[in-house]
N, C-alpha and C. Protein backbone atom coordinates (compact mmCIF):
# COMPACT_ATOMS: atom_id res chain seq x y z
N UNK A 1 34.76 8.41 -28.38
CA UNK A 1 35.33 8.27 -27.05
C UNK A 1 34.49 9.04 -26.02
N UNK A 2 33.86 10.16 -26.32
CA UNK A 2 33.39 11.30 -25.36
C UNK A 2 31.78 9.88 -25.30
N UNK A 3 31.39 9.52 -25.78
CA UNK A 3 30.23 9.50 -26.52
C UNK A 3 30.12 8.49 -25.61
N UNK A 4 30.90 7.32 -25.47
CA UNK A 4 31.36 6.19 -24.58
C UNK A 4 31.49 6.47 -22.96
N UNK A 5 32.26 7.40 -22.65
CA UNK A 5 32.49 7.98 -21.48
C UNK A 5 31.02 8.52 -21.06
N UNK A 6 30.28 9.09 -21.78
CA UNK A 6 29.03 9.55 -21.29
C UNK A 6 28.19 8.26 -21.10
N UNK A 7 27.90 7.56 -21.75
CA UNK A 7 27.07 6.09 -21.83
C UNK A 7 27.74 5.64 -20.50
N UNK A 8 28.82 5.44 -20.41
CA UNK A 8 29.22 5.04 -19.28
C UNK A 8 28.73 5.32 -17.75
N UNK A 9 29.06 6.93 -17.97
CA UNK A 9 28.54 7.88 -16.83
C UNK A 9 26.97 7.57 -16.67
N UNK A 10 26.10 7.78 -17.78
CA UNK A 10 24.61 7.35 -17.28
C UNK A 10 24.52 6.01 -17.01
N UNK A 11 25.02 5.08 -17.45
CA UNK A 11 24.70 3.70 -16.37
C UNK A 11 25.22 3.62 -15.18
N UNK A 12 26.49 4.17 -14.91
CA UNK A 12 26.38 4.05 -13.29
C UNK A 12 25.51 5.22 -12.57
N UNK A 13 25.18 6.17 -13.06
CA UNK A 13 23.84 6.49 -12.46
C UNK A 13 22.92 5.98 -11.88
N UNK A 14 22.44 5.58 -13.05
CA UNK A 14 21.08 4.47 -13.19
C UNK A 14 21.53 3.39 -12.69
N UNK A 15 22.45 2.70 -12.31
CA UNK A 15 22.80 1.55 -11.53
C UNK A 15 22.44 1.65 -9.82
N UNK A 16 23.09 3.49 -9.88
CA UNK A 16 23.40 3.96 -8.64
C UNK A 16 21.70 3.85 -7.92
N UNK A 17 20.64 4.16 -8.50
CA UNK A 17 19.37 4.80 -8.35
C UNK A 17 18.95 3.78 -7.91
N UNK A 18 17.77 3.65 -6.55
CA UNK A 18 17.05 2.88 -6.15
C UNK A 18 15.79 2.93 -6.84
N UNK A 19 15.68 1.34 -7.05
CA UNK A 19 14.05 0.75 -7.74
C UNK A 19 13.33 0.63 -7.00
N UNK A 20 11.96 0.51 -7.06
CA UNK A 20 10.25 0.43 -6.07
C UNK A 20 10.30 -0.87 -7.04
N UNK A 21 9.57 -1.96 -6.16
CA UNK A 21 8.98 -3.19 -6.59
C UNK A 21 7.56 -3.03 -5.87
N UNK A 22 6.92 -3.92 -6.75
CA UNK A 22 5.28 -3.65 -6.20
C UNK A 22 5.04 -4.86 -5.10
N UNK A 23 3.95 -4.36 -4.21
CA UNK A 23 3.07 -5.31 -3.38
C UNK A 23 2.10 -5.86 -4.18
N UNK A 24 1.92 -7.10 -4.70
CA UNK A 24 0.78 -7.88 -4.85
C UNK A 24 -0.39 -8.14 -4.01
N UNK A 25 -1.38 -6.96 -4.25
CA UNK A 25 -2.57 -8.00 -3.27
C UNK A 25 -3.05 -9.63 -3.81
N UNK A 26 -3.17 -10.23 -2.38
CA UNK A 26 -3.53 -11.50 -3.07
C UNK A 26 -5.03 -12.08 -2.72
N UNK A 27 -5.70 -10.75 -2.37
CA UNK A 27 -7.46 -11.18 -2.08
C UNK A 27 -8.11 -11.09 -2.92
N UNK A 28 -9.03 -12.47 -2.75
CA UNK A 28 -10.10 -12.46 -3.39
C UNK A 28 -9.63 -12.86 -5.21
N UNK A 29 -8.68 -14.50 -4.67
CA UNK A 29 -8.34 -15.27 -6.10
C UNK A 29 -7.90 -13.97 -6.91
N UNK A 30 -6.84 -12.98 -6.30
CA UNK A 30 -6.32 -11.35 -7.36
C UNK A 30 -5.04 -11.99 -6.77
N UNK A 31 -4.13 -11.77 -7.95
CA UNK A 31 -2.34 -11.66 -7.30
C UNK A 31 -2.09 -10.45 -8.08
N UNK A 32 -2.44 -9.27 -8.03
CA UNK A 32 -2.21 -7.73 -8.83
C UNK A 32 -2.29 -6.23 -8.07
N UNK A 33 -1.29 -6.12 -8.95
CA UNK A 33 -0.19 -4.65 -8.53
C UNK A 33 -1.40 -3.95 -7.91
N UNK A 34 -2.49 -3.15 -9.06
CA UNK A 34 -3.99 -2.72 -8.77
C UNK A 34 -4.76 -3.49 -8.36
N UNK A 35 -4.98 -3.68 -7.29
CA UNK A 35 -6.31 -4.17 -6.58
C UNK A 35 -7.96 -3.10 -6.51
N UNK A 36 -9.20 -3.59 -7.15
CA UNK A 36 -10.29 -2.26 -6.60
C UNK A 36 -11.43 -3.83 -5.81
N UNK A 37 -10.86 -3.19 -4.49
CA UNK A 37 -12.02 -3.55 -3.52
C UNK A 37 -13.52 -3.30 -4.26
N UNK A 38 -14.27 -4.10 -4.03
CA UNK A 38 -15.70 -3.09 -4.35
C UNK A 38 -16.67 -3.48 -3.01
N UNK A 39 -17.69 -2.74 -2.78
CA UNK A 39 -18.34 -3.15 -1.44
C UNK A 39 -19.50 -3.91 -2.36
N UNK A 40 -20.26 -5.03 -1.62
CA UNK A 40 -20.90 -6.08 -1.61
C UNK A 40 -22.01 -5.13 -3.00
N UNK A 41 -22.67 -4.08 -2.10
CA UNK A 41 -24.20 -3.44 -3.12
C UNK A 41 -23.56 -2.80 -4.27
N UNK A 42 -22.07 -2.32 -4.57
CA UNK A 42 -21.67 -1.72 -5.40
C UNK A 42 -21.30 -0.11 -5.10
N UNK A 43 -21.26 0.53 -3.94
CA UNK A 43 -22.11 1.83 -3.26
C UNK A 43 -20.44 2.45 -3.65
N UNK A 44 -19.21 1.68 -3.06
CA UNK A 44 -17.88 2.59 -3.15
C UNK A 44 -16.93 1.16 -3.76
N UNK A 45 -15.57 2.32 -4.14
CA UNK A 45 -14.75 1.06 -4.10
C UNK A 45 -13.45 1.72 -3.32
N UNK A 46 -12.43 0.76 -3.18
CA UNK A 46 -11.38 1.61 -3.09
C UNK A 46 -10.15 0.95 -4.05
N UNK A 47 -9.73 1.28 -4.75
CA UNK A 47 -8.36 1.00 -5.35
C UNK A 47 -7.14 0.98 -4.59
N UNK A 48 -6.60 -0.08 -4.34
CA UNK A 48 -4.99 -0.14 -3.95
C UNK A 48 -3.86 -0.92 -4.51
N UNK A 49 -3.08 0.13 -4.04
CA UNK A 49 -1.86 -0.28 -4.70
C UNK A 49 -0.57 -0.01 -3.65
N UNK A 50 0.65 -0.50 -3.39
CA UNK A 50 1.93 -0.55 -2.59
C UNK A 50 3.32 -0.63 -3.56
N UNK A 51 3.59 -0.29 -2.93
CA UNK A 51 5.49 -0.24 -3.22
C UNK A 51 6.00 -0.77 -2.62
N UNK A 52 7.31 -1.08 -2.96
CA UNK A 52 8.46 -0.56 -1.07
C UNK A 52 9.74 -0.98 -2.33
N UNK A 53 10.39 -0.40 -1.20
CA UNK A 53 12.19 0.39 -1.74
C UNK A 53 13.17 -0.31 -0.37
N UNK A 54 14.15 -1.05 -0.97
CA UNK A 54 15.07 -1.68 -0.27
C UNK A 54 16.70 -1.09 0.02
N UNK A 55 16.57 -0.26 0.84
CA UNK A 55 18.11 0.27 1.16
C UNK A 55 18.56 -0.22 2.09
N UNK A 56 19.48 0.54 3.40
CA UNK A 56 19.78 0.13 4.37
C UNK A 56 18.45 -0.47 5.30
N UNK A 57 17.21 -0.32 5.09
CA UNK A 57 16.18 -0.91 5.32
C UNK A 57 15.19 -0.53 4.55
N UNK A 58 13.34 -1.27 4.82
CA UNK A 58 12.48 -1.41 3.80
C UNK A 58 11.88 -0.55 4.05
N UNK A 59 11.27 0.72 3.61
CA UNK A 59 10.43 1.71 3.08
C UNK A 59 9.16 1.27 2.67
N UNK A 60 7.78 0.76 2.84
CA UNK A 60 7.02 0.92 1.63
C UNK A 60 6.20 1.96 1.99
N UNK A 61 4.90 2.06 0.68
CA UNK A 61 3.86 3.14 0.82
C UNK A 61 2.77 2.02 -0.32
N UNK A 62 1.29 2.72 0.70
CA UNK A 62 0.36 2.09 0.37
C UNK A 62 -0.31 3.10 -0.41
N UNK A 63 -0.91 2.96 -1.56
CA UNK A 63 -1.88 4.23 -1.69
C UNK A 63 -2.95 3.66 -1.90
N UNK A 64 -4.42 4.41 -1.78
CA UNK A 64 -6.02 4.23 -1.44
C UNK A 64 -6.22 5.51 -2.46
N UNK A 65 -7.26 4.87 -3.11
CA UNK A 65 -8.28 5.54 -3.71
C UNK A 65 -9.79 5.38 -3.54
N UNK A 66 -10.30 6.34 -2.78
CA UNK A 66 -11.44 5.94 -2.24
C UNK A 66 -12.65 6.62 -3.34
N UNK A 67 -13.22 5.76 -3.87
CA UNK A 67 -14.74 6.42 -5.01
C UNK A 67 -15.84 6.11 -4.50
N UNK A 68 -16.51 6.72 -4.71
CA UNK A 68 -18.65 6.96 -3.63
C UNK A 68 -19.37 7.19 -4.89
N UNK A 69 -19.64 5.90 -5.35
CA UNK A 69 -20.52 5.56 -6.53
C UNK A 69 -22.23 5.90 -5.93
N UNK A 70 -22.11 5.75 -4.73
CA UNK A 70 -23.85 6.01 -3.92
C UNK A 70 -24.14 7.36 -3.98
N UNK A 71 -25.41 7.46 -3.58
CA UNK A 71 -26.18 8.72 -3.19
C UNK A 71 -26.09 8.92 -2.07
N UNK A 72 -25.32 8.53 -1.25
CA UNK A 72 -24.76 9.21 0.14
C UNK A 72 -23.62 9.38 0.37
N UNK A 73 -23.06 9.53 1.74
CA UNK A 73 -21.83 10.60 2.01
C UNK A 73 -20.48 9.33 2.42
N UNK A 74 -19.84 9.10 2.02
CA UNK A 74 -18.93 8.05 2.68
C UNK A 74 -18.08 8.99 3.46
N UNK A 75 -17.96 8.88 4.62
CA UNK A 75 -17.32 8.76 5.74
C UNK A 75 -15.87 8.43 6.32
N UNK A 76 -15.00 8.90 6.44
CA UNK A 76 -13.99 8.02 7.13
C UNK A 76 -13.91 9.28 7.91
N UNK A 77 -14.55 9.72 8.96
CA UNK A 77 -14.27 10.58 10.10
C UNK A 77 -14.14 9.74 11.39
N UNK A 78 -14.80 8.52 11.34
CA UNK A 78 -14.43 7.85 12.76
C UNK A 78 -13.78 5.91 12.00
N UNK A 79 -13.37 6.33 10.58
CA UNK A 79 -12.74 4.81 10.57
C UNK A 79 -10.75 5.20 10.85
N UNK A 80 -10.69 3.66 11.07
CA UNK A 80 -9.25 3.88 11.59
C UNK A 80 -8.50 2.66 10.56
N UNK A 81 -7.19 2.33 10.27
CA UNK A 81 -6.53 1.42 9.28
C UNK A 81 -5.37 0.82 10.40
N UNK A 82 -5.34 -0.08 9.99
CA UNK A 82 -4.08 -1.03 10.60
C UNK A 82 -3.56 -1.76 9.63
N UNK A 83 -1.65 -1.90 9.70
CA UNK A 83 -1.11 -2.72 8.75
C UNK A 83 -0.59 -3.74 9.87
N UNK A 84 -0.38 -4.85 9.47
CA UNK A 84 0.39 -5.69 10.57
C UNK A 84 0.85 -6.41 9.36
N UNK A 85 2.50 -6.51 9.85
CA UNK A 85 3.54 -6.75 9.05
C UNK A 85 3.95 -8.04 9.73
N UNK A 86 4.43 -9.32 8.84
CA UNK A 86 4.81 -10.25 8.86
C UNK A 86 6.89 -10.17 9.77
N UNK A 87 7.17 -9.38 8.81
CA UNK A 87 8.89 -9.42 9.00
C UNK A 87 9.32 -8.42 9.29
N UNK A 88 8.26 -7.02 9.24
CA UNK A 88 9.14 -5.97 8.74
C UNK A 88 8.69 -4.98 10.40
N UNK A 89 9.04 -4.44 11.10
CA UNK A 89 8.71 -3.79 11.99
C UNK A 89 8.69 -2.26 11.85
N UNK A 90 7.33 -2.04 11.31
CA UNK A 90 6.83 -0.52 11.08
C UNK A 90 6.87 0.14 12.50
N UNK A 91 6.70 1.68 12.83
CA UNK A 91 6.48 2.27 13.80
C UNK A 91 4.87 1.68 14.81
N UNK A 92 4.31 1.68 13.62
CA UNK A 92 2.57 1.12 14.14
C UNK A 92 2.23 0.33 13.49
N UNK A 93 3.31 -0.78 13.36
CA UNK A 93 3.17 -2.10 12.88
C UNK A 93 1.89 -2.83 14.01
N UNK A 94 0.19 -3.43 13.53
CA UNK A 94 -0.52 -4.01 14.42
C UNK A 94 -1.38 -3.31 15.06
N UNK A 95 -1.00 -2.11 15.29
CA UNK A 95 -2.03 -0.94 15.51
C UNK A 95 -3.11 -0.55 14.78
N UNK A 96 -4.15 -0.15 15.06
CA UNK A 96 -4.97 0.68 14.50
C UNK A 96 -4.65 2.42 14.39
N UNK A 97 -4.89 2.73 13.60
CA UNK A 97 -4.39 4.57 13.57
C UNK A 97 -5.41 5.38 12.41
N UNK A 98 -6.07 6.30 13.37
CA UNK A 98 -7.12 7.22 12.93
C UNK A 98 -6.84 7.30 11.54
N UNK A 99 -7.86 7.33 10.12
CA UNK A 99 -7.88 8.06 9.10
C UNK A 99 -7.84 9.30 8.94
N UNK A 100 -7.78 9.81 7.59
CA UNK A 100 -8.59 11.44 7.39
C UNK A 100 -9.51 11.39 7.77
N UNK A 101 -10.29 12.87 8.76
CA UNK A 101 -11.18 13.60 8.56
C UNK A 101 -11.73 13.91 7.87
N UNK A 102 -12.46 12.59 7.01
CA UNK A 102 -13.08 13.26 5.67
C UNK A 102 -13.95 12.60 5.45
N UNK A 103 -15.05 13.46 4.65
CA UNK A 103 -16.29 13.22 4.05
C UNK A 103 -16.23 12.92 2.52
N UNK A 104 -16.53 12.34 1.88
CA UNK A 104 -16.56 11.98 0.27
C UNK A 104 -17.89 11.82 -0.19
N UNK A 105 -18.07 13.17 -0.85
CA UNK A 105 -19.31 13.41 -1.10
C UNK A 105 -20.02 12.36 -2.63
N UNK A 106 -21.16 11.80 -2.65
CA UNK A 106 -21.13 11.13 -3.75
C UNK A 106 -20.84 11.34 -5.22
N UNK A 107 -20.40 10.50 -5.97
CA UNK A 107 -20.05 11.08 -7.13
C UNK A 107 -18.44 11.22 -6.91
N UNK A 108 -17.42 11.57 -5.78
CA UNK A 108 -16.15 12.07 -5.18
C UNK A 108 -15.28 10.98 -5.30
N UNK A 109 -14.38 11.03 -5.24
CA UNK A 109 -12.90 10.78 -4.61
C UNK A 109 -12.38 11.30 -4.14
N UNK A 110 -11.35 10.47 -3.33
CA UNK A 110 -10.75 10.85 -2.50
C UNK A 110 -9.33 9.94 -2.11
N UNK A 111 -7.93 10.38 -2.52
CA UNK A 111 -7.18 10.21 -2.59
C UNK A 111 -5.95 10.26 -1.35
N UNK A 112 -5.38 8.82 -0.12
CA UNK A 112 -4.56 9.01 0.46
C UNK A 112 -3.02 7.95 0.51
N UNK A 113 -2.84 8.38 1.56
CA UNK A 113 -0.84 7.38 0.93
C UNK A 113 -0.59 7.21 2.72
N UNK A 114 -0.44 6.43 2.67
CA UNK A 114 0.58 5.62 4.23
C UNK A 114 1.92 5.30 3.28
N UNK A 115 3.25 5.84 4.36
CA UNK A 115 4.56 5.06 4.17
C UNK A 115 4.68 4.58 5.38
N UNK A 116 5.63 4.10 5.76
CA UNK A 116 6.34 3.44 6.53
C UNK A 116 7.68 2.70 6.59
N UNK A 117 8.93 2.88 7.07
CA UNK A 117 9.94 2.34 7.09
C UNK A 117 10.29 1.49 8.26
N UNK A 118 10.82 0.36 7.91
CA UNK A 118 11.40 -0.36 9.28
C UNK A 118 12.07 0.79 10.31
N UNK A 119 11.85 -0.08 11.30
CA UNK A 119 12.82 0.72 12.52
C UNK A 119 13.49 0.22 12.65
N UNK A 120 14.32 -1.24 12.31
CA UNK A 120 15.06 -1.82 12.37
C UNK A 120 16.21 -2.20 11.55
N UNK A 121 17.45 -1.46 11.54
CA UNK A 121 18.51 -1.66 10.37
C UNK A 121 19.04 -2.75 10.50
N UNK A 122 19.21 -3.21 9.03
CA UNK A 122 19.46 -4.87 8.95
C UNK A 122 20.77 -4.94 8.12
N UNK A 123 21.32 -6.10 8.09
CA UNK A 123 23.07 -6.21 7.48
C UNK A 123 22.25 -6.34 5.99
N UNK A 124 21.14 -7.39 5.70
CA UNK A 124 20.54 -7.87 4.37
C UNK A 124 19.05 -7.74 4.75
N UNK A 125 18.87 -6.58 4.62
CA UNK A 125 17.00 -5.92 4.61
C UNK A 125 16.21 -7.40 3.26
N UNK A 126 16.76 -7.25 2.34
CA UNK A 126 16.15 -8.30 1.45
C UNK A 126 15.35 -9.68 2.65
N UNK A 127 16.23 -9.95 3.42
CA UNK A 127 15.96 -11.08 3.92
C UNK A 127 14.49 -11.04 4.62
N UNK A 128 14.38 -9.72 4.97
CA UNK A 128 12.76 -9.40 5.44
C UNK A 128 11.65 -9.29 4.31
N UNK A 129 11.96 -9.41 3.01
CA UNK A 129 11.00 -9.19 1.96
C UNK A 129 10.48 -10.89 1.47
N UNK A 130 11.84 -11.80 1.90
CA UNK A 130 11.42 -13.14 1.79
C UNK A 130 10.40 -13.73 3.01
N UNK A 131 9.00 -14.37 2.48
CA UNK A 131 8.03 -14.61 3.43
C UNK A 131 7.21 -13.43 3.98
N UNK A 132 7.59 -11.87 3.21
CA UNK A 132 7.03 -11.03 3.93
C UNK A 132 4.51 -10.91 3.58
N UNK A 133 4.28 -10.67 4.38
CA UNK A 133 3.11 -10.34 3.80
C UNK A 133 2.52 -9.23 5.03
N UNK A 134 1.82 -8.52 4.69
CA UNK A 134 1.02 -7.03 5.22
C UNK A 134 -0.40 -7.46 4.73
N UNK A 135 -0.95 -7.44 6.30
CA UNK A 135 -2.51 -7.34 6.06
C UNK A 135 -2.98 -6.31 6.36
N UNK A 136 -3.65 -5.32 5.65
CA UNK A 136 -4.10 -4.18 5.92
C UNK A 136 -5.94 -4.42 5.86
N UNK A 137 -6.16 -3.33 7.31
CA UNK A 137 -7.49 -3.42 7.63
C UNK A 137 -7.93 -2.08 7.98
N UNK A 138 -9.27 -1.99 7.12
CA UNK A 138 -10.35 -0.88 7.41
C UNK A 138 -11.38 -1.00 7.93
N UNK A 139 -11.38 -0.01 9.29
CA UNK A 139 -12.85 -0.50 9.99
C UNK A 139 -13.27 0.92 10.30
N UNK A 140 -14.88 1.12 10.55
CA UNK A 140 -15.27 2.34 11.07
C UNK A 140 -15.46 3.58 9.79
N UNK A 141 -15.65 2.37 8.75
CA UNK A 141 -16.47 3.55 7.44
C UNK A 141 -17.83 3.97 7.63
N UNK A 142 -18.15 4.55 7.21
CA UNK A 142 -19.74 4.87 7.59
C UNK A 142 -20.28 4.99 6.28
N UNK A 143 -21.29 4.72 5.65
CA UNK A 143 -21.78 5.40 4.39
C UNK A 143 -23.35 5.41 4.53
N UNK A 144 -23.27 7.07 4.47
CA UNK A 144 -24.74 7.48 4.84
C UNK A 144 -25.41 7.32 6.42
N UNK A 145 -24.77 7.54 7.27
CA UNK A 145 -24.33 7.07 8.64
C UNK A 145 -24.52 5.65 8.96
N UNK A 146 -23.88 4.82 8.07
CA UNK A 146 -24.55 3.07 8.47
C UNK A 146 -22.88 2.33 8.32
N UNK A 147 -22.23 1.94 9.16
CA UNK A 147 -21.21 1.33 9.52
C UNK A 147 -20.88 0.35 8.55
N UNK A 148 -19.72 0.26 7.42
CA UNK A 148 -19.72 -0.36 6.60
C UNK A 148 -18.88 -1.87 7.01
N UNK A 149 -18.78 -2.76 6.75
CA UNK A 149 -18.20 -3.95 6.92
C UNK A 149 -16.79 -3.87 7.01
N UNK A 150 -16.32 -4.48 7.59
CA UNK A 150 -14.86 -4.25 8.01
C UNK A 150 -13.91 -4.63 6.76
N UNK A 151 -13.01 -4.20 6.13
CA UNK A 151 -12.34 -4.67 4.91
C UNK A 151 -11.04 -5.12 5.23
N UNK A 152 -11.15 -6.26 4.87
CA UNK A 152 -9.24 -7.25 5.22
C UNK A 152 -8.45 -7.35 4.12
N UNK A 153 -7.40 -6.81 3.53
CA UNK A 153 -6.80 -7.31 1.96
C UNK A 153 -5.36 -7.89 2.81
N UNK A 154 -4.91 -8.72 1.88
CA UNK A 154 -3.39 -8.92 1.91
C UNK A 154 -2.81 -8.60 1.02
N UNK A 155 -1.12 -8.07 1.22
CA UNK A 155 -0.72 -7.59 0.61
C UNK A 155 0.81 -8.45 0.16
N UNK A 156 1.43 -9.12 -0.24
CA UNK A 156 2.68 -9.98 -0.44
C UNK A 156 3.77 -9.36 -1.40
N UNK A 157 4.85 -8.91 -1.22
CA UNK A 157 5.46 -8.05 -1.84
C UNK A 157 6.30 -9.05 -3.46
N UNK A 158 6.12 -8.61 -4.29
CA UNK A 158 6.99 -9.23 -5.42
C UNK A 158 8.40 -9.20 -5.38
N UNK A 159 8.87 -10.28 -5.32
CA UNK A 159 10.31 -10.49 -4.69
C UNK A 159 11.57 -10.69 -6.13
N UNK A 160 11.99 -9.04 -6.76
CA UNK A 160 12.91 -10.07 -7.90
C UNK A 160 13.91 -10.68 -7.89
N UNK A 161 14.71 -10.77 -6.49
CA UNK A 161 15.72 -11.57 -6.41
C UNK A 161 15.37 -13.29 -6.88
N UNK A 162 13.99 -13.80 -6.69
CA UNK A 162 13.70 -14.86 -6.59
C UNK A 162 12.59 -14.99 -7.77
N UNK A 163 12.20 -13.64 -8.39
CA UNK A 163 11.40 -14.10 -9.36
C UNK A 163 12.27 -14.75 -10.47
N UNK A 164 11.28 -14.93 -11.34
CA UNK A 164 11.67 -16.64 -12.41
C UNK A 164 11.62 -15.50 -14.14
């Protein structure tokens, strides 16, 4: 009986607890959780990956892993990132907004995270995850002071109300 009552008690816990579903990037013929950008000569890559969490509204977070496979310095002291959101209205949803101040020395990584939550409370937040997609853009890398190509990924969130 005790034994039951406890089983009990941990599933409505765990019922109670909010789940993260992943963003699918879908560039470059990839529909996966891990995406690694690589640049054209091979010089860096960056690894990404997203979340987001559905409560009274949508939460996600992007994370970047930036690696400097070259013999020079990668840069993001004057690059800037923009997400522009399909459904979901971030604070600097469409904007561009300064990176770290940082140098990544070769051989390095370098590890950062964007969140963002709607500003907008919804009766059924879900309804913004249907059709949603986030294009996130990096411009103003430098590697070895030489301006690297602008990087576009999309991002489409995995939907399990509707997955199969």
């Amino acid at each position: 009986m005790k034994l039951g009552l406890f089983c009990l008690g941990i599933a409505l816990v765990a019922s109670s607890c909010t789940s993260s579903y992943p963003y699918l990037v879908v560039t470059d013929n990839c529909n996966c959780e891990l995406f690694t950008y690589r640049e054209d000569r091979g010089r860096f890559e960056i690894d990404v990956s997203a979340r987001y969490v559905v409560k009274e509204r949508v939460t996600s977070t992007i994370e970047l892993v930036f690696r400097n496979k070259s013999r020079d310095t990668l840069s993001l002291r004057q690059a800037s990132i923009k997400g522009t959101s399909a459904n979901i209205q971030y604070p600097s949803n469409g904007r561009f907004q300064p990176m770290a101040f940082v140098q990544i020395a070769p051989g390095s990584n370098y590890e950062m995270t964007f969140s963002g939550s709607d500003s907008q409370l919804s009766d059924d937040p879900w309804l913004k995850i249907a059709g949603e997609k986030v294009v996130l853009e990096i411009r103003g890398l430098l590697l070895g002071g030489k301006t690297v190509v602008p990087i576009r990924l999309t991002l489409v969130p995995h939907n399990p109300k509707i997955a199969s």
